[in-house]
Protein backbone atom coordinates (compact mmCIF):
# COMPACT_ATOMS: atom_id res chain seq x y z
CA UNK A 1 1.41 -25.10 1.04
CA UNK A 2 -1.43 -22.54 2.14
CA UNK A 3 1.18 -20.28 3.70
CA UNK A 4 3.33 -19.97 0.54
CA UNK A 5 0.34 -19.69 -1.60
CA UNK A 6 -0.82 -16.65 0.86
CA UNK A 7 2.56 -15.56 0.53
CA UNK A 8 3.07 -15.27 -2.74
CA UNK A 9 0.29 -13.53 -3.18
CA UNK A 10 1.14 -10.77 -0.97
CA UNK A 11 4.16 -10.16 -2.97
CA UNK A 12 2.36 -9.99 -6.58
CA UNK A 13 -0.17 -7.39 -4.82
CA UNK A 14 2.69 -5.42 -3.20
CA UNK A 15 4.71 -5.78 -6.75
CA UNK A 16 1.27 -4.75 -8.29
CA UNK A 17 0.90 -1.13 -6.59
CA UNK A 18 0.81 1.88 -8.69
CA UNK A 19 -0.07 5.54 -8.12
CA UNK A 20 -3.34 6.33 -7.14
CA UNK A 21 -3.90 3.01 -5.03
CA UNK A 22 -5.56 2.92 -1.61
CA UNK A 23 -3.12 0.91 0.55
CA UNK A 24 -3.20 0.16 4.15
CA UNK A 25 0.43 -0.57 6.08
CA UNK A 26 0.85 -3.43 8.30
CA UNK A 27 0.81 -0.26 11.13
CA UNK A 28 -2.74 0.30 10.41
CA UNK A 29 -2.06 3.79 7.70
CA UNK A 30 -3.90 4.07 5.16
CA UNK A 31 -3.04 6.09 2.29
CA UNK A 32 -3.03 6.56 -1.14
CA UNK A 33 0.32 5.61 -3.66
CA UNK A 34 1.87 8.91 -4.99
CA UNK A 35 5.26 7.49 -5.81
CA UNK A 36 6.05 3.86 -6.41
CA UNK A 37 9.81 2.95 -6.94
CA UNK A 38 11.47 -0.53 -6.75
CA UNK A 39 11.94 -1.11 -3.35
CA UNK A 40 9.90 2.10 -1.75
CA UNK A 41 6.75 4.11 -2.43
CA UNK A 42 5.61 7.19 -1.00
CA UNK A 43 2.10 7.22 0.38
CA UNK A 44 -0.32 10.66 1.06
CA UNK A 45 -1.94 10.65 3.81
CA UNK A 46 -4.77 13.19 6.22
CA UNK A 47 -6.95 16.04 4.84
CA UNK A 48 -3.13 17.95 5.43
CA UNK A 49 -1.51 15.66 2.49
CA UNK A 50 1.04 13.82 4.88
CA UNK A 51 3.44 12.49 2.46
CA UNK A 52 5.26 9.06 3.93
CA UNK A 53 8.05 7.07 2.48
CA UNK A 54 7.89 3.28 3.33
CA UNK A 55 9.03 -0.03 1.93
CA UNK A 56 6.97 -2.17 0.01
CA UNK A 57 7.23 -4.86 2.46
CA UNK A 58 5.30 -2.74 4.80
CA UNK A 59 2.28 -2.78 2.64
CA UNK A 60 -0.86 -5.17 4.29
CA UNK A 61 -3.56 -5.16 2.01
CA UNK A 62 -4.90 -3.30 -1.34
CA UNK A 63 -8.29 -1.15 -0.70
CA UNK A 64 -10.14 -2.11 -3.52
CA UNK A 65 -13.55 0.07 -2.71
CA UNK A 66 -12.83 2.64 -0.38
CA UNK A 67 -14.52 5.62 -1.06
CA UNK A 68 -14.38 8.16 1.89
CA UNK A 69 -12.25 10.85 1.67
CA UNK A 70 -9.62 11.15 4.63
């Protein structure tokens, strides 16, 4: 029951993600949301503006109060 529940979760904060976010990828990127599609969003990254496609399942966690610039 705790795994589903943490599960779940997951999946309303990755279904959740719209532009602007801070996101960090199961990989360890952070980045912030400039695209979000069904299945894929594209995430900036660096002081360069790296620009990264990735799948949503790829997305660990939801920075809530980050406020360094990269």
């Amino acid at each position: 029951r705790p795994e589903s529940k943490r599960k779940k979760k997951q999946e309303e904060m990755r279904n959740s993600l719209t532009v602007g976010d801070k996101i960090t990828t199961i990989g360890g990127i952070i980045g912030t949301v400039v695209n979000a599609s069904e299945s894929k969003i594209v995430i900036e990254t660096g002081a360069d503006r790296v620009r990264i496609e990735l799948t949503r399942w790829s997305i660990s966690s939801k920075n809530e109060d980050e406020d360094e610039e990269w």
